[in-house]
C-alpha atoms as a PDB file:
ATOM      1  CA  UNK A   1     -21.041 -51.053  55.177  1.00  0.00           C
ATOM      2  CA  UNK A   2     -18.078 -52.553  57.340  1.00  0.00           C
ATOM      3  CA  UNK A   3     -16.698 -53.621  54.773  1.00  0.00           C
ATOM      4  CA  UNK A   4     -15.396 -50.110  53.860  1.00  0.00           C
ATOM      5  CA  UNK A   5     -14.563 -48.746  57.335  1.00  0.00           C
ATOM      6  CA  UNK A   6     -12.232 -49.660  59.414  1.00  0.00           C
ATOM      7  CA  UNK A   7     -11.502 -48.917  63.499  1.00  0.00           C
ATOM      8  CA  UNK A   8      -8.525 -46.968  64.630  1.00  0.00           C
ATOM      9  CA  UNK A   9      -7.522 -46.699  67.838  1.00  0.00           C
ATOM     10  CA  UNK A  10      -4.939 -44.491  69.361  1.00  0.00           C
ATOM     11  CA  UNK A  11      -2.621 -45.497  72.095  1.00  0.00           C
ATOM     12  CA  UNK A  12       0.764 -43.878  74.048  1.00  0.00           C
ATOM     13  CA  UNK A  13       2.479 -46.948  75.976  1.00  0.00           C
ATOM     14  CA  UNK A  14       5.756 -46.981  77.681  1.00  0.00           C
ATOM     15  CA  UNK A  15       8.660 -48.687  76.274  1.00  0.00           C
ATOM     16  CA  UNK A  16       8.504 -51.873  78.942  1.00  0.00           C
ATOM     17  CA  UNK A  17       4.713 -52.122  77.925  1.00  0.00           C
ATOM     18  CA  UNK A  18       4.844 -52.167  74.134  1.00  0.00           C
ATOM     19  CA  UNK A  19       5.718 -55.321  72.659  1.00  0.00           C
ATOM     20  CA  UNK A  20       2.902 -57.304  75.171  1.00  0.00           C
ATOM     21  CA  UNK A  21       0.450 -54.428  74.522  1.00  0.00           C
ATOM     22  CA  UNK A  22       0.762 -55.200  70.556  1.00  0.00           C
ATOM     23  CA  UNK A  23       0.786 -58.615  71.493  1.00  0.00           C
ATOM     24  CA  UNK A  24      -2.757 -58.296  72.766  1.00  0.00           C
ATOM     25  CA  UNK A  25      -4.131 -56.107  71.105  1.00  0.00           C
ATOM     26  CA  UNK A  26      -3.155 -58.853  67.881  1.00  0.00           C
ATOM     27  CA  UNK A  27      -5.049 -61.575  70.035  1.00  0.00           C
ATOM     28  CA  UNK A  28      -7.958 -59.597  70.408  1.00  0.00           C
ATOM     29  CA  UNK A  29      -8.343 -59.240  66.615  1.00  0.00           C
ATOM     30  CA  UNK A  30      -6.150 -56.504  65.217  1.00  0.00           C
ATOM     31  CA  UNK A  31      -5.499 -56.158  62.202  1.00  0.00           C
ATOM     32  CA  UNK A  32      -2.000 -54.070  62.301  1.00  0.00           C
ATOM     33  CA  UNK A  33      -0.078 -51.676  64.501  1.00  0.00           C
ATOM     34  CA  UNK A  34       1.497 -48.674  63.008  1.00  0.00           C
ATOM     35  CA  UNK A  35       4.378 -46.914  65.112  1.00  0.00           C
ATOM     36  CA  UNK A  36       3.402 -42.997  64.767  1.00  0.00           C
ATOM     37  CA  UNK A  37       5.972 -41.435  67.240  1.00  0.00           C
ATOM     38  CA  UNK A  38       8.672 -42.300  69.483  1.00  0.00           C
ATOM     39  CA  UNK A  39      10.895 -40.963  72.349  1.00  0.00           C
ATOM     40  CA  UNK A  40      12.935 -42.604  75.247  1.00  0.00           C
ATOM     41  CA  UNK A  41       9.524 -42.586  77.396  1.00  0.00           C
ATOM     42  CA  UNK A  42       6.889 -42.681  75.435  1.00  0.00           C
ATOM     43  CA  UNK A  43       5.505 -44.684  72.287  1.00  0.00           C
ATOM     44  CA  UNK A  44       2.846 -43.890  70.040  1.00  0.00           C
ATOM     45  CA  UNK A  45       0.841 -46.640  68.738  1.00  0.00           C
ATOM     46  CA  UNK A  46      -2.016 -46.617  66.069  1.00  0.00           C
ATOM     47  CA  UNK A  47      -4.050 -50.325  66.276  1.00  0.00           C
ATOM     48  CA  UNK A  48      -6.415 -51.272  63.399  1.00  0.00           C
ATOM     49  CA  UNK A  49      -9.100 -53.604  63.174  1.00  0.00           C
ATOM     50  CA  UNK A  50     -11.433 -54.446  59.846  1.00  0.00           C
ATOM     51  CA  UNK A  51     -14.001 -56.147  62.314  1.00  0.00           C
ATOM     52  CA  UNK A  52     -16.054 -53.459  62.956  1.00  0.00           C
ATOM     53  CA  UNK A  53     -17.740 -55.565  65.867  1.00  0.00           C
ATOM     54  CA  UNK A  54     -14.926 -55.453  67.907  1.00  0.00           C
ATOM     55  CA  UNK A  55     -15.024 -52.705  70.774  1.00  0.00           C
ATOM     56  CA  UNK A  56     -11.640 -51.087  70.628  1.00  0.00           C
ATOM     57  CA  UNK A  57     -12.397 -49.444  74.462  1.00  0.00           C
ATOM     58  CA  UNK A  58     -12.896 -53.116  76.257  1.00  0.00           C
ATOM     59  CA  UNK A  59      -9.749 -54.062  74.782  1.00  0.00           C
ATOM     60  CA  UNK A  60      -8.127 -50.946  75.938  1.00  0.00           C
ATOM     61  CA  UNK A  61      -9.589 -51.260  79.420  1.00  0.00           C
ATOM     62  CA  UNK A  62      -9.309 -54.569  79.635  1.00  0.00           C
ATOM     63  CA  UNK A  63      -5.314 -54.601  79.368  1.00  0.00           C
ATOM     64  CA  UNK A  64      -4.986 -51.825  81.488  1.00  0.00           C
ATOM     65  CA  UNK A  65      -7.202 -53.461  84.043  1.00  0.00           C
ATOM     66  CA  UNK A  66      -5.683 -56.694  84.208  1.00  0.00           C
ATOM     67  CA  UNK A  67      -1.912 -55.001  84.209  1.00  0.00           C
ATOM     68  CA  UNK A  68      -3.082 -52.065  87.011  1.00  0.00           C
ATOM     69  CA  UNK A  69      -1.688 -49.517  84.379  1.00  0.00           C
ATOM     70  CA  UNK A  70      -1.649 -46.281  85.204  1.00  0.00           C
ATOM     71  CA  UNK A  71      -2.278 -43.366  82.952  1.00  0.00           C
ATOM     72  CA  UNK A  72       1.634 -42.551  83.091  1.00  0.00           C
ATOM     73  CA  UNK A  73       2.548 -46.000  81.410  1.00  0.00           C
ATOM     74  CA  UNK A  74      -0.623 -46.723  78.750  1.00  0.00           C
ATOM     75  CA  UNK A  75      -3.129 -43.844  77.636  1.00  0.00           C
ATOM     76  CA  UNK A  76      -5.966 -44.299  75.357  1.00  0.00           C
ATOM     77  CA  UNK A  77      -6.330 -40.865  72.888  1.00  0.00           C
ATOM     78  CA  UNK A  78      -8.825 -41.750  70.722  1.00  0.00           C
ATOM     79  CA  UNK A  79     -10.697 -44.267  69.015  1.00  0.00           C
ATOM     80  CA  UNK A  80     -11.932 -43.442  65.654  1.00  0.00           C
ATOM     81  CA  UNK A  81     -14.220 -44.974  62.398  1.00  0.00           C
ATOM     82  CA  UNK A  82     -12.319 -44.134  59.089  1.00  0.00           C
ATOM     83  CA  UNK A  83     -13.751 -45.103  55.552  1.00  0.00           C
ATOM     84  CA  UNK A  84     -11.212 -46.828  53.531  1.00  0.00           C
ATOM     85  CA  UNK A  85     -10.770 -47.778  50.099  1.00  0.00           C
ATOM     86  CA  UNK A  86      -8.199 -50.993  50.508  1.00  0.00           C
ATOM     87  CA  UNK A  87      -7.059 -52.003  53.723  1.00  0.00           C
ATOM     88  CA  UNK A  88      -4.389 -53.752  52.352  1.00  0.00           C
ATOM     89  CA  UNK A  89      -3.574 -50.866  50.349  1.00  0.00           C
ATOM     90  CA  UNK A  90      -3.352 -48.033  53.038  1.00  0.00           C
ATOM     91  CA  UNK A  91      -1.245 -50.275  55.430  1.00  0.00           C
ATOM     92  CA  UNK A  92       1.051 -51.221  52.832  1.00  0.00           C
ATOM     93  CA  UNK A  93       1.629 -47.569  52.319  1.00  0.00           C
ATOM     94  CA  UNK A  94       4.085 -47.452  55.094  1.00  0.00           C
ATOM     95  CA  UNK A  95       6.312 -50.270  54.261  1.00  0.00           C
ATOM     96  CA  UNK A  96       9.200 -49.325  51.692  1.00  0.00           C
ATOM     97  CA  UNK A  97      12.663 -50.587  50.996  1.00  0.00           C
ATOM     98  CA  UNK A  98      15.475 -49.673  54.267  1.00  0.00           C
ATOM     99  CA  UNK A  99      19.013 -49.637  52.669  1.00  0.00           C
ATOM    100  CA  UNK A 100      21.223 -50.781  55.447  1.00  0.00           C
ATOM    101  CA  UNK A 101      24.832 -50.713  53.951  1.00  0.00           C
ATOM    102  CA  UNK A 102      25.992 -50.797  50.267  1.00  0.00           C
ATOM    103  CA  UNK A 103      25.368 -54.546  50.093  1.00  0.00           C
ATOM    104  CA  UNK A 104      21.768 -54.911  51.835  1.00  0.00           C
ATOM    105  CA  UNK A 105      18.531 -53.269  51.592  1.00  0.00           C
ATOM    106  CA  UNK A 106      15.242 -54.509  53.484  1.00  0.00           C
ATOM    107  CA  UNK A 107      12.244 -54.592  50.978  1.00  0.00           C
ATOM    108  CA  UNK A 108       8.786 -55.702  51.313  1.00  0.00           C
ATOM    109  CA  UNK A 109       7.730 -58.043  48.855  1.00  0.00           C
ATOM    110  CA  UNK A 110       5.247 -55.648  46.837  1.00  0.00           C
ATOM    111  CA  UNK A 111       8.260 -52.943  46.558  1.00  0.00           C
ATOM    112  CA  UNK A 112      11.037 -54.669  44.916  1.00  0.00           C
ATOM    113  CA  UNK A 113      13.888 -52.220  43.216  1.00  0.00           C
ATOM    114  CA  UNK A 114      14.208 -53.232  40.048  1.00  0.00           C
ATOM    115  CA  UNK A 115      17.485 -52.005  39.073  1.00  0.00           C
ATOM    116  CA  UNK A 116      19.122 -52.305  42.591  1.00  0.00           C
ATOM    117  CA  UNK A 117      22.386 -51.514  42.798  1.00  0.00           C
ATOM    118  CA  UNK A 118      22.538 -53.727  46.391  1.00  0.00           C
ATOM    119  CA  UNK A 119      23.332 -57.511  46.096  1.00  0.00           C
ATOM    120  CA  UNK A 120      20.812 -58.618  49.070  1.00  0.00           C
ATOM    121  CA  UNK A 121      17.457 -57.988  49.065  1.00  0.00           C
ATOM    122  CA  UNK A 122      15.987 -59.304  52.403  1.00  0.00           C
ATOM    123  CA  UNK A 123      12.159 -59.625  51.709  1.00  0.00           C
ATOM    124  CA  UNK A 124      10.371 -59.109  54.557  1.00  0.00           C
ATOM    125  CA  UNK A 125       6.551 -59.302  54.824  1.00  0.00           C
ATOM    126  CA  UNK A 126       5.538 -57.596  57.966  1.00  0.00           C
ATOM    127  CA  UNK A 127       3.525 -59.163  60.045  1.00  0.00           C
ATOM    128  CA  UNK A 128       3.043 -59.838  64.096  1.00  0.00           C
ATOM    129  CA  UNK A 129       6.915 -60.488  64.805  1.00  0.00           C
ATOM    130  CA  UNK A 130       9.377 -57.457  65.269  1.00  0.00           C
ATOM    131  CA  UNK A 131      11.936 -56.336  62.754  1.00  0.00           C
ATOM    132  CA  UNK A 132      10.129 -54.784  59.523  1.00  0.00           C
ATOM    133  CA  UNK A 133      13.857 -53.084  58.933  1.00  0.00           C
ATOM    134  CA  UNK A 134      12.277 -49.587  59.824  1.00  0.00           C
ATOM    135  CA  UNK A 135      13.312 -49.208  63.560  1.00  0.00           C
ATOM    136  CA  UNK A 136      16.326 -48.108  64.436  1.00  0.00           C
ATOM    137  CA  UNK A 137      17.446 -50.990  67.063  1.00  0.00           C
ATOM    138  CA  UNK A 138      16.961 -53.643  63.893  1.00  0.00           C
ATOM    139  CA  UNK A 139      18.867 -51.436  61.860  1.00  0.00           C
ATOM    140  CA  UNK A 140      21.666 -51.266  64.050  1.00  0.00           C
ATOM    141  CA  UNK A 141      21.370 -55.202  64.626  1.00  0.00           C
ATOM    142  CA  UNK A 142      22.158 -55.420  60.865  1.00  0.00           C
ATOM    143  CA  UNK A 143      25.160 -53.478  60.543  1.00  0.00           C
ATOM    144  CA  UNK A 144      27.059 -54.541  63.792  1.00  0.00           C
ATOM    145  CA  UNK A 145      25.999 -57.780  61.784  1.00  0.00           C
ATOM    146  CA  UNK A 146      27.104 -57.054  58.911  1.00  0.00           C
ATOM    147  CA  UNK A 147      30.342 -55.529  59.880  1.00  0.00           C
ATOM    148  CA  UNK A 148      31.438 -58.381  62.389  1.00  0.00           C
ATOM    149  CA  UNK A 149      31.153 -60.986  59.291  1.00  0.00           C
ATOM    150  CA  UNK A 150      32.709 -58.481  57.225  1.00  0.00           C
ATOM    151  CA  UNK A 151      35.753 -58.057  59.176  1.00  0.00           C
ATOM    152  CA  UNK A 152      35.970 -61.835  60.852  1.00  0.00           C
ATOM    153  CA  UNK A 153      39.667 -62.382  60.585  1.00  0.00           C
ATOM    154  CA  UNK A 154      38.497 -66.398  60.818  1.00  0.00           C
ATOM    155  CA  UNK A 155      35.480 -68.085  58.802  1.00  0.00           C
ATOM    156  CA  UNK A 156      32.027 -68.135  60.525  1.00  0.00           C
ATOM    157  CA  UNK A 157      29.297 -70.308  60.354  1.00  0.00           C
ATOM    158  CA  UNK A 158      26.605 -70.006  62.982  1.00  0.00           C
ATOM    159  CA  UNK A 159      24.222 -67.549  64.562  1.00  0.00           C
ATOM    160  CA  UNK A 160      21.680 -68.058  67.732  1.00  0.00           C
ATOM    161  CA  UNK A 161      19.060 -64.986  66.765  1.00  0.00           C
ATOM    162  CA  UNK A 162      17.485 -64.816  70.142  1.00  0.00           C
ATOM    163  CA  UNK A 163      13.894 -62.827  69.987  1.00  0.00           C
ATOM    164  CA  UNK A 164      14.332 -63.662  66.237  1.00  0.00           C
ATOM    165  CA  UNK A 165      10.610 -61.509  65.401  1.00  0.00           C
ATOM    166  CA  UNK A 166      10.184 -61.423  61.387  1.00  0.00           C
ATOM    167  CA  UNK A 167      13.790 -63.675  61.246  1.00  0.00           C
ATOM    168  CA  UNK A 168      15.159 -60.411  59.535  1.00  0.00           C
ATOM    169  CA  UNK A 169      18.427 -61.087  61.060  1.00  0.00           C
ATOM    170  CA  UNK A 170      18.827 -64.749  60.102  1.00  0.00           C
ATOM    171  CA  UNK A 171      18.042 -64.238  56.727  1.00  0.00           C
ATOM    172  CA  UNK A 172      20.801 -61.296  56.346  1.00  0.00           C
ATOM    173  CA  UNK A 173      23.821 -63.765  58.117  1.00  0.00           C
ATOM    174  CA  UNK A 174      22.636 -66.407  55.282  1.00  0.00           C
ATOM    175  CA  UNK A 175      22.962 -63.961  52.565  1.00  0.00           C
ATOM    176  CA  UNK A 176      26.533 -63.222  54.366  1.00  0.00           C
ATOM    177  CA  UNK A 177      27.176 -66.246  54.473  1.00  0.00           C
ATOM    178  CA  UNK A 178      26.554 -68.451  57.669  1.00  0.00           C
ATOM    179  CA  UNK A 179      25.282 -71.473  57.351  1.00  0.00           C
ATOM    180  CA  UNK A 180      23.989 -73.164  60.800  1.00  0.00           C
ATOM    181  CA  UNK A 181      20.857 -70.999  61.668  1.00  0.00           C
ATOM    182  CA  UNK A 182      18.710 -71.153  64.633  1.00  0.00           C
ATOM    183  CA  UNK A 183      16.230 -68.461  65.461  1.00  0.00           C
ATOM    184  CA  UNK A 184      14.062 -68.745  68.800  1.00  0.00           C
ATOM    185  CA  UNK A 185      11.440 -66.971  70.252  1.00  0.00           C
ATOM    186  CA  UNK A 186       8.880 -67.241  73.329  1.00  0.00           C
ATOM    187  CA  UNK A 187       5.854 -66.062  70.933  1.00  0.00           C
ATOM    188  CA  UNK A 188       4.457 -68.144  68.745  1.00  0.00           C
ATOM    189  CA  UNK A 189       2.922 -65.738  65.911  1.00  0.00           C
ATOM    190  CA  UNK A 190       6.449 -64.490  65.957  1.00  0.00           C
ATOM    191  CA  UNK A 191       7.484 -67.868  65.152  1.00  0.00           C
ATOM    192  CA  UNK A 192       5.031 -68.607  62.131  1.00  0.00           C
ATOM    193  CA  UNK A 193       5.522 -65.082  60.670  1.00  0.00           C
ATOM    194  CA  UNK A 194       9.179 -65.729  60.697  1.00  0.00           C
ATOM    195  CA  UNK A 195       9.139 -68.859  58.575  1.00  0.00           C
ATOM    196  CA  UNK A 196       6.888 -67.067  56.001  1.00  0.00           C
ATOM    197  CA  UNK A 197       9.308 -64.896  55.634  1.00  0.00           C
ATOM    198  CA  UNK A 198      12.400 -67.793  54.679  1.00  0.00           C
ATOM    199  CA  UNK A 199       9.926 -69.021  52.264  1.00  0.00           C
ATOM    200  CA  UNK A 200      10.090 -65.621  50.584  1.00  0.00           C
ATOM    201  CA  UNK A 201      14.153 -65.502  50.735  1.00  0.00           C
ATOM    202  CA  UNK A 202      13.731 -69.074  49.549  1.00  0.00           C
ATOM    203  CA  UNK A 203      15.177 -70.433  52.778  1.00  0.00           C
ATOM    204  CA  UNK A 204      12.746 -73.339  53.374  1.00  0.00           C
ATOM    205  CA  UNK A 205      14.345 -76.239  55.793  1.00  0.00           C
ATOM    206  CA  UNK A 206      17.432 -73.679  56.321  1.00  0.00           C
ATOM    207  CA  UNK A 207      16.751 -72.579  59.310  1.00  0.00           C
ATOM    208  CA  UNK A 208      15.931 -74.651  62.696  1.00  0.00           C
ATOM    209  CA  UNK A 209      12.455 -72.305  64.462  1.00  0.00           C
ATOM    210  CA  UNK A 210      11.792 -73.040  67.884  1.00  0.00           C
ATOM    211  CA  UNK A 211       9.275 -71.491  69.700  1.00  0.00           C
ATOM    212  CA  UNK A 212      11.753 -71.156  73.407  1.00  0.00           C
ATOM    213  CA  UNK A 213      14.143 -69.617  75.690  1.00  0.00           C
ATOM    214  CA  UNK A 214      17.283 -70.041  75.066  1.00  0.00           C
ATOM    215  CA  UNK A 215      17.557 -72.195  77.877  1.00  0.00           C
ATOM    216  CA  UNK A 216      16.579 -74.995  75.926  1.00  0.00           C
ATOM    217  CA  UNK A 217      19.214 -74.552  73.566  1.00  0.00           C
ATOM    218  CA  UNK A 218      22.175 -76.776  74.511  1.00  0.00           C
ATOM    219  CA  UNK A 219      24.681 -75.858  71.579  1.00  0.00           C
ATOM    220  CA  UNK A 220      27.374 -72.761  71.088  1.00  0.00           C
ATOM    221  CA  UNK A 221      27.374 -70.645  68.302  1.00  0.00           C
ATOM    222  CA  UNK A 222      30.179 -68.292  66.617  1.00  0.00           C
ATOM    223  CA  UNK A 223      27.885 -65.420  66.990  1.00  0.00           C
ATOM    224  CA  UNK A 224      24.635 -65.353  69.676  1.00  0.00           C
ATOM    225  CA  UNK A 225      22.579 -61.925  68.480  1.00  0.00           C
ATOM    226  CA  UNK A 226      19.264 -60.521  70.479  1.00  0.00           C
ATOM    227  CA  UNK A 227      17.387 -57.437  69.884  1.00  0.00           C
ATOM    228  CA  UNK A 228      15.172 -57.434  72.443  1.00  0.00           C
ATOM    229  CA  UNK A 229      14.670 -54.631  75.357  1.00  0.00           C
ATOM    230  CA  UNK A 230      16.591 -54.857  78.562  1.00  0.00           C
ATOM    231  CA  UNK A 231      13.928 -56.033  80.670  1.00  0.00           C
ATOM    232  CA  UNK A 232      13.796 -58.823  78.380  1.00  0.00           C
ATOM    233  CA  UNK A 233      17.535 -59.239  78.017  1.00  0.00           C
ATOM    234  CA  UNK A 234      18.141 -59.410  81.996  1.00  0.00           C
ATOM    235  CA  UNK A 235      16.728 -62.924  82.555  1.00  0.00           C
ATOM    236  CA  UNK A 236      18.167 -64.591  79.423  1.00  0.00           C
ATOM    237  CA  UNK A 237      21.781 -63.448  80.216  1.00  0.00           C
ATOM    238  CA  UNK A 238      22.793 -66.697  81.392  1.00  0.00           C
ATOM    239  CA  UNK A 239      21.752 -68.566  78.336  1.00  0.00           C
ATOM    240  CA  UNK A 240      23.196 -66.125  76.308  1.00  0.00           C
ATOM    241  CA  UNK A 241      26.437 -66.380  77.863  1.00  0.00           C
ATOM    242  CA  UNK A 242      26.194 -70.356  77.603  1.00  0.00           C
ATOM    243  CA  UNK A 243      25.611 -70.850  74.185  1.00  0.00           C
ATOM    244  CA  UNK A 244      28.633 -68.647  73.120  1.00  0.00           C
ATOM    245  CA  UNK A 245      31.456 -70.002  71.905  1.00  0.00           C
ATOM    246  CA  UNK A 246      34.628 -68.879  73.480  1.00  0.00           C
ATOM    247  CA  UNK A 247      35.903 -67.249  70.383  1.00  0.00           C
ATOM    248  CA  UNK A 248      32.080 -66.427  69.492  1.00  0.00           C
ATOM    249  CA  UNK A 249      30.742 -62.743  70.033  1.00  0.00           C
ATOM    250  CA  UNK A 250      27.568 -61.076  71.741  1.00  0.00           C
ATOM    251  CA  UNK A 251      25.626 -58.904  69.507  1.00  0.00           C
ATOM    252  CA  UNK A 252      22.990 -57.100  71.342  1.00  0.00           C
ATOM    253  CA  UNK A 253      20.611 -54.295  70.424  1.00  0.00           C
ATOM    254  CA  UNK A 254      17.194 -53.320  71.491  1.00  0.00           C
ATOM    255  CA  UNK A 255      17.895 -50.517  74.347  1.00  0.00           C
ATOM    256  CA  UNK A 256      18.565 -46.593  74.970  1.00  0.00           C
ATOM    257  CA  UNK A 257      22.289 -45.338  74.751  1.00  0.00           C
ATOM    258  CA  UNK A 258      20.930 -44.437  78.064  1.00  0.00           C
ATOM    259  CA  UNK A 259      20.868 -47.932  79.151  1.00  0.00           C
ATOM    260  CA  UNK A 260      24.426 -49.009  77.724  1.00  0.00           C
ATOM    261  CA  UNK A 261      26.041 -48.880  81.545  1.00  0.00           C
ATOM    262  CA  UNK A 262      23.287 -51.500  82.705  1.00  0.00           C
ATOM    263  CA  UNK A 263      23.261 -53.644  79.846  1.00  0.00           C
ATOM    264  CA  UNK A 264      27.283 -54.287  80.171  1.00  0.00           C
ATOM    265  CA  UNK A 265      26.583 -54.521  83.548  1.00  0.00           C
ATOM    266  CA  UNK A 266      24.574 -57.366  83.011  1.00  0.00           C
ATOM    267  CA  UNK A 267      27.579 -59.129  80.848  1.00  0.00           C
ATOM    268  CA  UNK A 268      30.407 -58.048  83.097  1.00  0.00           C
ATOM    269  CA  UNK A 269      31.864 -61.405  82.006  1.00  0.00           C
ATOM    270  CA  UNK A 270      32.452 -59.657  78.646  1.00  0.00           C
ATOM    271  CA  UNK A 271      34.443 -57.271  76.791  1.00  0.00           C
ATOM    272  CA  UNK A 272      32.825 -54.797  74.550  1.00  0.00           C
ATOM    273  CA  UNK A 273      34.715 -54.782  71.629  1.00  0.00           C
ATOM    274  CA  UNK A 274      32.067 -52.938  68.723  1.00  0.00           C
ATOM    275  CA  UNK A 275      29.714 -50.113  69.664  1.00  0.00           C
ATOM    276  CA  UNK A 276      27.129 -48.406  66.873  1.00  0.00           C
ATOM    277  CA  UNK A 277      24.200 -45.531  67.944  1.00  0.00           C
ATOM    278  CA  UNK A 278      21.226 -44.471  65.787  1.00  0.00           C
ATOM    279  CA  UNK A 279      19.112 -41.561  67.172  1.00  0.00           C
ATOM    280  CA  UNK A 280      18.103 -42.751  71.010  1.00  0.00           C
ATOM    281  CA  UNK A 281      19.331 -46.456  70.642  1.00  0.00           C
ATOM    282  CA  UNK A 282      22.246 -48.368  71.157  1.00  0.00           C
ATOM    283  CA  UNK A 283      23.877 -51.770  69.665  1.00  0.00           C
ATOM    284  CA  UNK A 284      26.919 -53.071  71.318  1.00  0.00           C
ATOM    285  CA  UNK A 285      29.413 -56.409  69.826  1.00  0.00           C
ATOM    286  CA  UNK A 286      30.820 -58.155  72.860  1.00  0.00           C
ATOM    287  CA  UNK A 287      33.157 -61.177  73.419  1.00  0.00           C
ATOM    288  CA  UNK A 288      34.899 -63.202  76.002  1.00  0.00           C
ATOM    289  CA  UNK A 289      37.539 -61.368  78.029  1.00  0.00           C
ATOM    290  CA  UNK A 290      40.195 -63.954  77.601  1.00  0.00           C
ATOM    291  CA  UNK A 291      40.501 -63.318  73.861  1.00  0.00           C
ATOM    292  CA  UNK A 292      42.357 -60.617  73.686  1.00  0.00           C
ATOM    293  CA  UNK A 293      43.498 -59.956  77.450  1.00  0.00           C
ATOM    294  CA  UNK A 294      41.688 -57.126  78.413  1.00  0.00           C
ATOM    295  CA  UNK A 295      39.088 -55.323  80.612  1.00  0.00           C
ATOM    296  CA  UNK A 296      35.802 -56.809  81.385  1.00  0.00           C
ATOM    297  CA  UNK A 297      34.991 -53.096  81.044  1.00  0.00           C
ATOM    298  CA  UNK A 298      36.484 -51.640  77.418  1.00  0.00           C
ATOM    299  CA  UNK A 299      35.374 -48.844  76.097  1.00  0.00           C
ATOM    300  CA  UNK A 300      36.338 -49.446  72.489  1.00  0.00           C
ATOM    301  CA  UNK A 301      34.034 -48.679  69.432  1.00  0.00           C
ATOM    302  CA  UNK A 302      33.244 -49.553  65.419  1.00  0.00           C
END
């Protein structure tokens, strides 16, 4: 009988909370998260497990427990028995091909276009590391990408994808191109998931995966790109800074256009020099000061 039911339970979680929350609930034996809605202050999670053993309630409690969470920043609304047909069916469901410009689109590997008029197709099986292609902030990390190479009035040819998730980002700069990849991130999962995903863009021994900070990272790149939140960004700053060339650029997304002032706070070393919004969020291309002579503090746009 378990075998065609499956558990679904329904969270809301803070931004700040979200990413460990998933992270958890992925330890504890979930099966896959599905984003239903989204605002600046709240996110609303469903969590899925096949095990129908597993009681969806002391995982919720537990986490909330062990954080002191408050109803304000996680809040369980239901848990619920469905029947299904195929698991792997119904999630798939909500996975499709994300153009991103007129030369890349974001499929998952069961939903190829087959007369695609795009000359990328960056396969991406989704899994426990960020960056399916369908939220905004990894959209916008692709296009500032996309348009910095684009428009590079010198020949690039590294990136340091900080937070690199699913590697979604590292496997569009070597379709555009760059050729010295490195992709780090603190989770491990992330890490694994990530590699999977080069072996589907045929990008096997490519790309150098370390499971870090970027402290550990003693090398500069032409282009140092993170799409991570900006409680996460505020510690790595520093590293972020260091391995930048001085003719490299800062791509950052992952935060609110509310947050924009803070986050170029936090890099008042650094001159914004590309800007790009989608609905709430915010991406932002910065560089050193000293390359073209002006304010820490621009306020110029792409």
């Amino acid at each position: 009988m378990s075998e065609k039911n499956y558990q679904k339970m329904t969270v809301q979680v803070t931004p700040e909370w979200e990413e460990i929350f998933i992270v958890h609930c992925f330890e504890q034996g979930a099966t896959g998260i599905e984003h239903l809605f989204e605002t600046a202050s709240r996110i609303t999670l469903a969590v899925y497990f096949t095990n129908m053993s597993i009681q969806m309630q002391d995982i919720f409690t537990f986490f909330q427990h062990k954080y002191m969470l408050s109803p304000e920043k996680l809040r369980l609304i239901h848990c619920k028995i469905h029947q299904c047909k195929d698991w792997l069916l119904e999630w798939q469901k909500h996975f499709h091909p994300i153009p991103i410009n007129n030369e890349l689109i974001v499929c998952p590997p069961w939903e190829i276009p087959k007369d695609s008029v795009f000359q990328h197709h960056l396969l991406i099986n989704p899994g426990n590391g960020f960056g399916s292609g369908s939220h905004p902030s990894t959209i916008l990390a692709l296009k500032l990408l996309s348009t910095h190479i684009e428009n590079a009035q010198a020949p690039l040819n590294s990136i340091l994808d900080v937070g690199t998730g699913s590697g979604i980002l590292l496997i569009a700069s070597q379709f555009l191109g760059l050729k010295r990849l490195v992709g780090m991130d603190i989770d491990f999962p992330s890490v694994f998931d990530a590699q999977n995903n080069f072996q589907l863009n045929h990008m096997t021994g490519q790309v150098l995966s370390i499971c870090g900070s970027p402290e550990c990272v003693d090398s500069s790149f032409d282009i140092v790109i993170s799409n991570m939140m900006l409680q996460e960004l505020k510690p790595v700053r520093n590293a972020l800074k260091k391995n930048l060339k001085k003719t490299g650029v800062l791509i950052l997304s992952g935060f609110y256009l509310t947050q924009e002032e803070a986050v170029l706070d936090c890099f008042s070393e650094l001159e914004k020099v590309g800007q790009k919004t989608q609905d709430e969020w915010c991406g932002l291309i910065m560089k050193n000061c000293d390359q073209s002579n002006g304010s820490a503090r621009s306020k110029s746009g792409t």
